[in-house]
Protein backbone atom coordinates (compact mmCIF):
# COMPACT_ATOMS: atom_id res chain seq x y z
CA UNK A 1 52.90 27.70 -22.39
CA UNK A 2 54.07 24.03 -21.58
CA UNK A 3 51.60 24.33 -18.70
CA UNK A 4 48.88 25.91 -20.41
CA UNK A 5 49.07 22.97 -22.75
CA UNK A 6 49.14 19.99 -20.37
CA UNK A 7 46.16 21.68 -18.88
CA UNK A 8 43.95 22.03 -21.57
CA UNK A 9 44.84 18.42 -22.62
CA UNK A 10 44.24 16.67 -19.40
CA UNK A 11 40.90 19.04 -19.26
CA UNK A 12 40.29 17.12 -23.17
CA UNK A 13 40.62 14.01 -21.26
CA UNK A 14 38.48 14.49 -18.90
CA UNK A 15 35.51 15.57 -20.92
CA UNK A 16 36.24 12.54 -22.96
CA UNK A 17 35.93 9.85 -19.93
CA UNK A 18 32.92 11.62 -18.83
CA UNK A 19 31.54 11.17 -21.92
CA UNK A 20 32.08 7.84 -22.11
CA UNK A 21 30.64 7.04 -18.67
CA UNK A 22 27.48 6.62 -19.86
CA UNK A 23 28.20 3.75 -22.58
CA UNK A 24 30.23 1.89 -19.66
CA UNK A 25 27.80 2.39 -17.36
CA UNK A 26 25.61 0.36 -19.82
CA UNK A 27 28.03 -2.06 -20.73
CA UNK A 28 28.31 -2.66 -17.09
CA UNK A 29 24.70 -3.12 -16.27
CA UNK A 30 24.48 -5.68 -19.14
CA UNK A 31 27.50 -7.41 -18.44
CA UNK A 32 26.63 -7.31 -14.48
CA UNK A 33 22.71 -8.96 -15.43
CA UNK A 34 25.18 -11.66 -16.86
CA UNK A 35 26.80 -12.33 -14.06
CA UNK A 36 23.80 -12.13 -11.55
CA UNK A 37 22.13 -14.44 -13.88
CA UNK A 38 24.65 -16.85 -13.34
CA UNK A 39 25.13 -16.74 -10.10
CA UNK A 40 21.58 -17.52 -9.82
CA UNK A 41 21.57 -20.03 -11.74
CA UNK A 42 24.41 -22.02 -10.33
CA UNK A 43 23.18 -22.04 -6.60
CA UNK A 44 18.97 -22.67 -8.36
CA UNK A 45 19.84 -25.66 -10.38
CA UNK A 46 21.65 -28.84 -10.58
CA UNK A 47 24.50 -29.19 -11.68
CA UNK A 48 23.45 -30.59 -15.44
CA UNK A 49 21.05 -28.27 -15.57
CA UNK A 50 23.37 -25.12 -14.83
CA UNK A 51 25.92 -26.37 -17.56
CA UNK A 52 22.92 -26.70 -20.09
CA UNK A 53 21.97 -23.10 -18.76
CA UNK A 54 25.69 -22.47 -19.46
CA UNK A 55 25.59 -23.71 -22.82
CA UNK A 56 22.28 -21.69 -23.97
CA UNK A 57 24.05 -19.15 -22.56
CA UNK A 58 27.11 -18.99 -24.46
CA UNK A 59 24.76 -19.60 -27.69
CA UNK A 60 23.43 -16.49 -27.04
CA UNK A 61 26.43 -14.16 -26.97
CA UNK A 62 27.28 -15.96 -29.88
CA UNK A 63 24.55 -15.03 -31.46
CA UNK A 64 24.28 -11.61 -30.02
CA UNK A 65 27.92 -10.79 -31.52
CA UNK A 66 26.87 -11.74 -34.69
CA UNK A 67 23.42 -10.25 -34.89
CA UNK A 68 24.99 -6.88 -33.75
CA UNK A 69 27.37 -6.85 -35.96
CA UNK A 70 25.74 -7.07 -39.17
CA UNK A 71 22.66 -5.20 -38.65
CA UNK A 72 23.34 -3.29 -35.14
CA UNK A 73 27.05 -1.38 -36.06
CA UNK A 74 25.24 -0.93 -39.74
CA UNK A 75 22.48 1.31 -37.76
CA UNK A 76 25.47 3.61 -37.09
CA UNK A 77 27.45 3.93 -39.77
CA UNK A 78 25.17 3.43 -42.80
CA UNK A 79 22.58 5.78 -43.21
CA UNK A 80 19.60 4.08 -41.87
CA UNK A 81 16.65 6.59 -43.24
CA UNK A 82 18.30 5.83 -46.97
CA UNK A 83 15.06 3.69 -48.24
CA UNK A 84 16.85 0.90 -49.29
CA UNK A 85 19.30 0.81 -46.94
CA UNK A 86 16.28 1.07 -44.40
CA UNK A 87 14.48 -1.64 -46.49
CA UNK A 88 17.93 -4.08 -46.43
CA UNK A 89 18.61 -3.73 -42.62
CA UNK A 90 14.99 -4.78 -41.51
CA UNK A 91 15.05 -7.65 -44.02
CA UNK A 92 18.31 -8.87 -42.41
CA UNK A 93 17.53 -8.35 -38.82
CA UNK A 94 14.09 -10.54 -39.58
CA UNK A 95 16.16 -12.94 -41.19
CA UNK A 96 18.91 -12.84 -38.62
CA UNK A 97 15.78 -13.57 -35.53
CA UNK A 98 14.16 -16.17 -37.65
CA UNK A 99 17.68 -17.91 -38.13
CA UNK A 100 18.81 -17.66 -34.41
CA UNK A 101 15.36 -18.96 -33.05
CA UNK A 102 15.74 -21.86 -35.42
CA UNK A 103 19.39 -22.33 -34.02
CA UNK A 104 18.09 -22.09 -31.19
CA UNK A 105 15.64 -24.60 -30.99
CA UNK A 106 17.43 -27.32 -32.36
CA UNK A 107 20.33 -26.79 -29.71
CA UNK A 108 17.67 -27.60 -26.58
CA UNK A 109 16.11 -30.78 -28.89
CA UNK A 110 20.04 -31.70 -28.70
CA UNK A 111 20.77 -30.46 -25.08
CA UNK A 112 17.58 -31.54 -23.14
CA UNK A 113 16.05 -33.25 -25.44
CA UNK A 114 11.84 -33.18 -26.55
CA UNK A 115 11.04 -30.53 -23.76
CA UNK A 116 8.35 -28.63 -25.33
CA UNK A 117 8.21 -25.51 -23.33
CA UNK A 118 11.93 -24.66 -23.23
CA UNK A 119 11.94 -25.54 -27.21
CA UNK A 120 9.32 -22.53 -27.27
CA UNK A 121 10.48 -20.65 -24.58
CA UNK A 122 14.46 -20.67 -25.39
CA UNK A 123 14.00 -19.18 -28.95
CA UNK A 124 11.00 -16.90 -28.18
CA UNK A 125 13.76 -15.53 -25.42
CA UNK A 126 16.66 -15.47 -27.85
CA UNK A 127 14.39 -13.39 -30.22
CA UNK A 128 13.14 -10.83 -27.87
CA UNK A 129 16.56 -10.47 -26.92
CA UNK A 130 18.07 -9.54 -30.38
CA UNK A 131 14.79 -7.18 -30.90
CA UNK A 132 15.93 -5.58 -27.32
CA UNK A 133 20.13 -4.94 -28.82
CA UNK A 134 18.16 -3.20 -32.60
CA UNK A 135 16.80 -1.13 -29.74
CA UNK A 136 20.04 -0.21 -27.86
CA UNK A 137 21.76 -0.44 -31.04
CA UNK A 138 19.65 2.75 -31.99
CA UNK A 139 19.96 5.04 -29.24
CA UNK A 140 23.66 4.46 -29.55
CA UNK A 141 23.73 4.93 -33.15
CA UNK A 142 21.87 8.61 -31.89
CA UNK A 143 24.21 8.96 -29.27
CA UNK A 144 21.63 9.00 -26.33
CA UNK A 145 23.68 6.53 -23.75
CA UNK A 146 21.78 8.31 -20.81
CA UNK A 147 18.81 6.76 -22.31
CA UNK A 148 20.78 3.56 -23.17
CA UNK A 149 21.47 3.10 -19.47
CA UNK A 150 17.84 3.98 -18.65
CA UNK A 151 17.22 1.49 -21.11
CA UNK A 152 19.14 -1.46 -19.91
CA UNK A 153 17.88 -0.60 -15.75
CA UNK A 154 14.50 -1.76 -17.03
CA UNK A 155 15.58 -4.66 -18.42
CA UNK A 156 17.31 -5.41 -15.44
CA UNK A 157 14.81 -5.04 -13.17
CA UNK A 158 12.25 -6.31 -15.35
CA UNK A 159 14.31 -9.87 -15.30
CA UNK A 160 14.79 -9.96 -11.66
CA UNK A 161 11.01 -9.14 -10.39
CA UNK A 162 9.60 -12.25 -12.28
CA UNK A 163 12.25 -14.42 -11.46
CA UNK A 164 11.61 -12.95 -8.07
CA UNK A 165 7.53 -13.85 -9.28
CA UNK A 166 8.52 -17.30 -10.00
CA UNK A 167 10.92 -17.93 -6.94
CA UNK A 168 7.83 -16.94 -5.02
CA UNK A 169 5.60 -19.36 -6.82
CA UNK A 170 7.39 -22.44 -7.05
CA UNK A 171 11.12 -22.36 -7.85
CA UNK A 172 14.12 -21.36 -10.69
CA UNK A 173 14.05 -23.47 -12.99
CA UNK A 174 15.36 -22.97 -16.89
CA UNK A 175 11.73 -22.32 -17.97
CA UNK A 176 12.20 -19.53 -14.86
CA UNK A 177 15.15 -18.03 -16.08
CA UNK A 178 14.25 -17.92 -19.67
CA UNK A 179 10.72 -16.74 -19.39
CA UNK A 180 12.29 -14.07 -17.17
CA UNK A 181 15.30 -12.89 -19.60
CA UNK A 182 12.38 -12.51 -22.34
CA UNK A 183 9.91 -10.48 -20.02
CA UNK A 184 12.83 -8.05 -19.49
CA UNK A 185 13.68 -8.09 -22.80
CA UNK A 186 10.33 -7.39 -23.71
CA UNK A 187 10.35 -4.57 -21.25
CA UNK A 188 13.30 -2.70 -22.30
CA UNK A 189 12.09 -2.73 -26.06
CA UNK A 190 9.03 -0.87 -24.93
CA UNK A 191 10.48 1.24 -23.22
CA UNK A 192 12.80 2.03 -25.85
CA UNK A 193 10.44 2.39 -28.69
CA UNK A 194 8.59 5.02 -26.02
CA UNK A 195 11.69 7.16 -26.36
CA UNK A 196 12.82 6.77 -29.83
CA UNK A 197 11.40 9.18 -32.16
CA UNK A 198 8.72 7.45 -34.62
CA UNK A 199 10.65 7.79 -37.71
CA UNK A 200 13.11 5.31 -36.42
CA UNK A 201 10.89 2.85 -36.16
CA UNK A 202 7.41 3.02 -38.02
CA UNK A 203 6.70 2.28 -41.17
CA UNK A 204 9.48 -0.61 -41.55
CA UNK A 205 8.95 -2.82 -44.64
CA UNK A 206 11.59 -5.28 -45.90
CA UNK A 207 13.01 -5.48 -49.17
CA UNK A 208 15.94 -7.44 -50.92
CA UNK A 209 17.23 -4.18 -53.20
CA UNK A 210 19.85 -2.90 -50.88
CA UNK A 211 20.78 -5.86 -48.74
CA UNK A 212 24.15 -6.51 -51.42
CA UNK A 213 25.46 -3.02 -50.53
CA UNK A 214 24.73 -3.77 -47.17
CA UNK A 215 26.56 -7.11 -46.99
CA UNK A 216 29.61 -5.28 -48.69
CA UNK A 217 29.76 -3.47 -44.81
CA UNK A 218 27.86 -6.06 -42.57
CA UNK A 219 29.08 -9.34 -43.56
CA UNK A 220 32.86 -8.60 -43.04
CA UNK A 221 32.14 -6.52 -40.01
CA UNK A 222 29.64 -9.57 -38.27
CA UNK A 223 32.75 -11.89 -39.49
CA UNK A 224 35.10 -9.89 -37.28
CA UNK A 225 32.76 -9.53 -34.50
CA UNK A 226 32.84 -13.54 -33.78
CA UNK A 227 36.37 -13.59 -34.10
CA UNK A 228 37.83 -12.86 -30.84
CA UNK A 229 35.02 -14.62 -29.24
CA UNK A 230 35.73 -17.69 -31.74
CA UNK A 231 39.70 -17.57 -30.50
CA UNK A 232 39.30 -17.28 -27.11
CA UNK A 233 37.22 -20.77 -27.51
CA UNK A 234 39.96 -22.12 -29.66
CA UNK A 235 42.14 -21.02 -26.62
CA UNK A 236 40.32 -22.80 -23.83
CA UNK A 237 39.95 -26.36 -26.40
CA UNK A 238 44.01 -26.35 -26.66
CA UNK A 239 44.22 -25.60 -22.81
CA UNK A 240 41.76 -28.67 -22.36
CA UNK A 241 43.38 -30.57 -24.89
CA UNK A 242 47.44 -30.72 -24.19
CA UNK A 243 46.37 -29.64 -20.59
CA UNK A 244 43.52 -30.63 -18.29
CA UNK A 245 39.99 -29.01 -17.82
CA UNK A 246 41.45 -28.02 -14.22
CA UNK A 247 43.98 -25.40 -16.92
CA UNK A 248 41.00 -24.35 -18.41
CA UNK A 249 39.17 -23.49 -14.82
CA UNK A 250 42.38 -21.85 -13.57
CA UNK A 251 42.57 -19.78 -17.03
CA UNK A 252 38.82 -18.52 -16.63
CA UNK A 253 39.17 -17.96 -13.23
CA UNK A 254 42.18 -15.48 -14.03
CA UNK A 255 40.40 -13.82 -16.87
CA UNK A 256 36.81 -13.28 -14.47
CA UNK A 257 39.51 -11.34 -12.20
CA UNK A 258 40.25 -8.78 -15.04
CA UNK A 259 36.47 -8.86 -16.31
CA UNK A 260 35.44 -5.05 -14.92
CA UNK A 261 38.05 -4.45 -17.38
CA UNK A 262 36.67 -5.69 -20.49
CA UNK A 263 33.53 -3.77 -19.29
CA UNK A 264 35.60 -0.39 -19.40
CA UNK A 265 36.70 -0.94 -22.89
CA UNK A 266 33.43 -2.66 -24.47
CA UNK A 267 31.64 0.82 -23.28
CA UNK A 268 34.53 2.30 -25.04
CA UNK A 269 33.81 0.57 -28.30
CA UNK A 270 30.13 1.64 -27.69
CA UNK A 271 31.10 4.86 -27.67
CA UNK A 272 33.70 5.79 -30.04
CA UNK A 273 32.01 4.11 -33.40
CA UNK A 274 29.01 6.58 -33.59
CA UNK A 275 31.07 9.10 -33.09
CA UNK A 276 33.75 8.05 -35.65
CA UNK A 277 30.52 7.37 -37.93
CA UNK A 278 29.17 10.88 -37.36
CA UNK A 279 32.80 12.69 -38.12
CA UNK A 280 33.11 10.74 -41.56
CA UNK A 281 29.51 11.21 -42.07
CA UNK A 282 29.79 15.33 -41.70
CA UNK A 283 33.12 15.17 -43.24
CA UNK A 284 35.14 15.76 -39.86
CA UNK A 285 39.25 15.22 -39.91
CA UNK A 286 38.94 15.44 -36.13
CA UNK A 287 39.06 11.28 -36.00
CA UNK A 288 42.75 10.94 -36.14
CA UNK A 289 43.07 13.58 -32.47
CA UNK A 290 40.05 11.19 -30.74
CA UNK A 291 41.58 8.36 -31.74
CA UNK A 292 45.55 9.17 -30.42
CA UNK A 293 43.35 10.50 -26.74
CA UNK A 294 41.33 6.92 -26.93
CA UNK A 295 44.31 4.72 -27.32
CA UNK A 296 46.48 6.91 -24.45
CA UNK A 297 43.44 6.60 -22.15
CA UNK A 298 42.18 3.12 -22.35
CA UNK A 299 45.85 1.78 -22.70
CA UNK A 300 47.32 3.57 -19.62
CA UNK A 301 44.08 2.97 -17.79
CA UNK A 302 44.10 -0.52 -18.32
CA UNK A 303 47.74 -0.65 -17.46
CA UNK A 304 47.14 0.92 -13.97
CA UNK A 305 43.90 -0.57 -13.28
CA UNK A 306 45.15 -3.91 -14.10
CA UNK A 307 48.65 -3.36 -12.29
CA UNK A 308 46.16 -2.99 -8.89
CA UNK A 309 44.07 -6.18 -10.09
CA UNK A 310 47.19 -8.06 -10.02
CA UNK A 311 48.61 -6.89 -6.57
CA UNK A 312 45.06 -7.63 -5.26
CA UNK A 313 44.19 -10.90 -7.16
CA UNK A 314 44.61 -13.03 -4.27
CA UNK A 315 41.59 -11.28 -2.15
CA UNK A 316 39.76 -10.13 -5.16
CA UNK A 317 39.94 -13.91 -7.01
CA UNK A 318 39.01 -15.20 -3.94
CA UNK A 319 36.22 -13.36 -3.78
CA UNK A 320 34.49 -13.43 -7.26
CA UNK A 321 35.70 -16.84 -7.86
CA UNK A 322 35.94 -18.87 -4.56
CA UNK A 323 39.84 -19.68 -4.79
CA UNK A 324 43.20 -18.47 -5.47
CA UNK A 325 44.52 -17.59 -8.70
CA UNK A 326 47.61 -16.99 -10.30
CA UNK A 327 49.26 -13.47 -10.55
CA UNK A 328 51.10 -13.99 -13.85
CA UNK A 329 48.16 -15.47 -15.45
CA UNK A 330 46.52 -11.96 -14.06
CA UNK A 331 48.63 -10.48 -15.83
CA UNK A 332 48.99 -11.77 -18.62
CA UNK A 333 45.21 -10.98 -19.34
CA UNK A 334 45.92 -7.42 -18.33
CA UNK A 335 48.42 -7.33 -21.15
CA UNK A 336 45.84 -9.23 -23.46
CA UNK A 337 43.11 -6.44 -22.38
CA UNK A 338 46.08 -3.68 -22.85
CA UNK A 339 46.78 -4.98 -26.30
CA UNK A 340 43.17 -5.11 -27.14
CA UNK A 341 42.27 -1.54 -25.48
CA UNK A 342 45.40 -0.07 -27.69
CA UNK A 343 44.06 -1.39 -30.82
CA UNK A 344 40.23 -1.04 -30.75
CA UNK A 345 39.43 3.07 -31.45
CA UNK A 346 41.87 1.79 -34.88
CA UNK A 347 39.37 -0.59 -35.52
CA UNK A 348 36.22 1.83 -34.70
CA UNK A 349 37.83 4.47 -37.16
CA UNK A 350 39.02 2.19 -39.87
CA UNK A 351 34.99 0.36 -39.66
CA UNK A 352 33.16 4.08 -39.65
CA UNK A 353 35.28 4.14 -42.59
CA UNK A 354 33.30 1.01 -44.33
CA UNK A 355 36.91 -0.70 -43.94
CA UNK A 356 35.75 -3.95 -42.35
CA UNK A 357 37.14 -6.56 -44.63
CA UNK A 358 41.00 -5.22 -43.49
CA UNK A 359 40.30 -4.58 -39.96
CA UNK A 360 38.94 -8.81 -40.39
CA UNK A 361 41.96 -9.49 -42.12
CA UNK A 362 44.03 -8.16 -39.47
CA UNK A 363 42.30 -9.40 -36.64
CA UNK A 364 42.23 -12.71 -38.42
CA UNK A 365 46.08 -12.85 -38.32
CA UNK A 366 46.04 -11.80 -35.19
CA UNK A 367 44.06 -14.74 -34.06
CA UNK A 368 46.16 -17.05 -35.88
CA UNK A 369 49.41 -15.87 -34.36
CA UNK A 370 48.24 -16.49 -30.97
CA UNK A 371 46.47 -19.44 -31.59
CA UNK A 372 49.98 -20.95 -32.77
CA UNK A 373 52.03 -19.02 -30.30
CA UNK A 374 49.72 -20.62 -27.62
CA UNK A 375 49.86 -24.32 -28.83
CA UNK A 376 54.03 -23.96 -29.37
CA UNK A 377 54.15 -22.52 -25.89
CA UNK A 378 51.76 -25.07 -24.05
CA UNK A 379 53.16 -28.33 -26.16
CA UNK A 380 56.71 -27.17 -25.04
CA UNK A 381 55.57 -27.56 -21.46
CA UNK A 382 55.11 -23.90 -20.53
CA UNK A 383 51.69 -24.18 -18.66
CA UNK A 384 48.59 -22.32 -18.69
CA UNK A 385 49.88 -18.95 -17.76
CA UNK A 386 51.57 -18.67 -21.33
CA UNK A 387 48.18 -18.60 -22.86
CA UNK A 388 46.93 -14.74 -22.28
CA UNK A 389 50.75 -13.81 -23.31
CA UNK A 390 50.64 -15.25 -26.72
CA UNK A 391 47.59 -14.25 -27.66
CA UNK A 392 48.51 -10.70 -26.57
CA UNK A 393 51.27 -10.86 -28.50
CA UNK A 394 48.77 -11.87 -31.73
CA UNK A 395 47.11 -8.57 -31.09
CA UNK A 396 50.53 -6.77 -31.48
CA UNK A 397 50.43 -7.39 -35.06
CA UNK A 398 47.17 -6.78 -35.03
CA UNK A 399 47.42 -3.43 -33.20
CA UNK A 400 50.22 -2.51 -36.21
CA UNK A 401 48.41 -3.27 -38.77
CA UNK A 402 45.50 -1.30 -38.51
CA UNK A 403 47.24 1.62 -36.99
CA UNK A 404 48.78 1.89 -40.18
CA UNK A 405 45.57 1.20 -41.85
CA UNK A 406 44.28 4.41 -40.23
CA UNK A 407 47.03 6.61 -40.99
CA UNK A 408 46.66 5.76 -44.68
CA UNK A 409 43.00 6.06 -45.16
CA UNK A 410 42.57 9.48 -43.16
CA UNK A 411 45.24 10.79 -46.37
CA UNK A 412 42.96 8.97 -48.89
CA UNK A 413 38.84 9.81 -47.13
């Protein structure tokens, strides 16, 4: 019987990573477009002009994270054909591109000053970029990752034949790299819209009746989304600060080690919340079994993966970063990314549950712990590697919490 059981649970895992393939796969492919972009960017331009690339980078995923979660995780857990729901999500995504091309356009006036085609090129970019994540926001809230993937290949490819266009031409410039990001962008929307059935898309008209119910979701759960991203920056200014920018290039180059990681359990998160909002939607109580297999598998996965990271993060942080790097610091983001990994189907259940002001709450402790915990540690002359290990130690309390939070509202939904 014993047998019988193990068997049938490790054949329940197994469906469940192969079902979440799909959403890493695409996580990958966005994150890896990153990366290439990067890399291009660093050996194409100088060096002021790859940190200003740098900079409208990070503005971006900013941005991104914000935009996605107020009206992208609202596509999947509110119900999106409700007309005034409908109504109050496409006046806030207008808003939200309207806002961020503004933002946008005053930081290259402040960055590189009156150059008139990046200050139309930048924000034109940054829009068709949040236009392309309403698009893979939707075929995740439908659950079609295969075409998410499919999705996110064109845009892919779609960057890297004009930048290809323009190497060919003349050379990579920011104008290059921008121009290109929006003509994938551009691509992947169309090709998205192709696949999605009309009704998710025609006939959009905005209206302001619904968009207070929908704050009462989005605004806490956009709040939360910029919060890890917010203390990780907070991190790296107290590393600079009572360290050295050389701490802050040793941290990052420790973290880049452990990034396939973070890849692994963003796909995760892609995955798990439209399923979480489909269960409470249908009136499921089958969250509280997918969430105990989620937290086993992307804890003990991260655990192992990470454990071979660390034995290899001499060759492998040589390789992706050009030097050495410390194995402790290694580690210490594995048991960051650990932390995190235990914690996050929680937060996916307790936010399909419209619980996003506690799961902020939470997380904003959490930040706040190892925000402190970090500046103690680094003021008392314990280095750089006791950064990743106090803010993993934040996310304990944070991985408590809204464990607890769970429990209690699967008794009271």
């Amino acid at each position: 019987m014993a047998g019988g059981d193990l068997a049938a649970g490790l054949q329940r895992v197994g469906r469940l990573s192969a079902k979440v393939g799909a959403p890493v796969v695409a996580q990958g492919l966005t994150a890896g477009t990153s990366l290439l972009l990067q890399v291009v960017a660093a050996r194409s331009l100088g060096l002021a002009e790859f940190g200003a690339f740098a900079l409208f980078l990070a503005l971006l995923v900013s941005a991104a994270a914000v935009y996605t979660g107020y009206v992208g995780d609202s596509l999947a857990v509110l119900d999106r054909h409700e007309p005034r729901t409908r109504s109050a999500l496409v006046t806030s995504a207008l808003a939200g591109i309207l806002l961020c091309a503004a933002i946008a356009a005053g930081a290259v006036l402040v960055v590189s000053g009156a150059d008139a085609a990046l200050v139309i090129a930048y924000p034109a970019m940054l829009a068709c970029w949040l236009c392309k994540e309403s698009v893979r926001r939707l075929l995740i809230a439908r659950l079609e990752f295969g075409a998410l993937v499919g999705n996110d290949c064109v845009y892919l490819l779609g960057t890297l034949v004009t930048l290809g266009v323009f190497r060919w031409l003349a050379a990579v410039s920011l104008l290059a790299l921008f121009t290109a990001m929006a003509v994938g962008a551009l691509a992947s929307v169309a090709t998205g819209l192709a696949h999605l059935p009309r009704r998710e898309w025609s006939g959009l008209r905005p209206a302001t009746g619904g968009l207070r119910q929908l704050a009462s979701f989005a605004a806490w759960r956009s709040a939360q989304a910029g919060l890890r991203p917010a203390a990780l920056l907070a991190a790296r200014v107290l590393v600079a600060n009572l360290l050295s920018l050389t701490a802050v290039g040793m941290l990052e180059a420790a973290r880049l080690v452990v990034a396939p990681l973070q890849v692994v359990i963003n796909g995760a998160g892609s995955y798990l919340l439209p399923r979480f909002a489909s269960a409470e939607r249908e009136g499921l109580a089958r969250t509280g079994r997918l969430t105990t297999r989620s937290v086993g598998i992307l804890t003990v996965g991260t655990l192992g993966a990470g454990g071979a990271l660390v034995a290899l993060a001499g060759p492998v942080g040589a390789l992706m970063t050009g030097t050495g790097v410390d194995r402790l610091l290694v580690l210490g983001w594995v048991a960051y990314l650990a932390v995190w990994g235990a914690g996050l189907p929680y937060v996916t259940e307790l936010v399909a549950r419209r619980h996003s002001r506690a799961v902020f709450t939470a997380r904003l402790v959490d930040a706040l712990i190892g925000l402190l915990l970090a500046a103690v540690l680094l003021a008392a002359g314990w280095g750089v590697t006791a950064v990743p290990w106090a803010m993993a130690l934040g996310g304990v309390y944070a991985v408590w919490r809204v464990r607890r939070l769970a429990h209690a509202t699967r008794r009271t939904s």
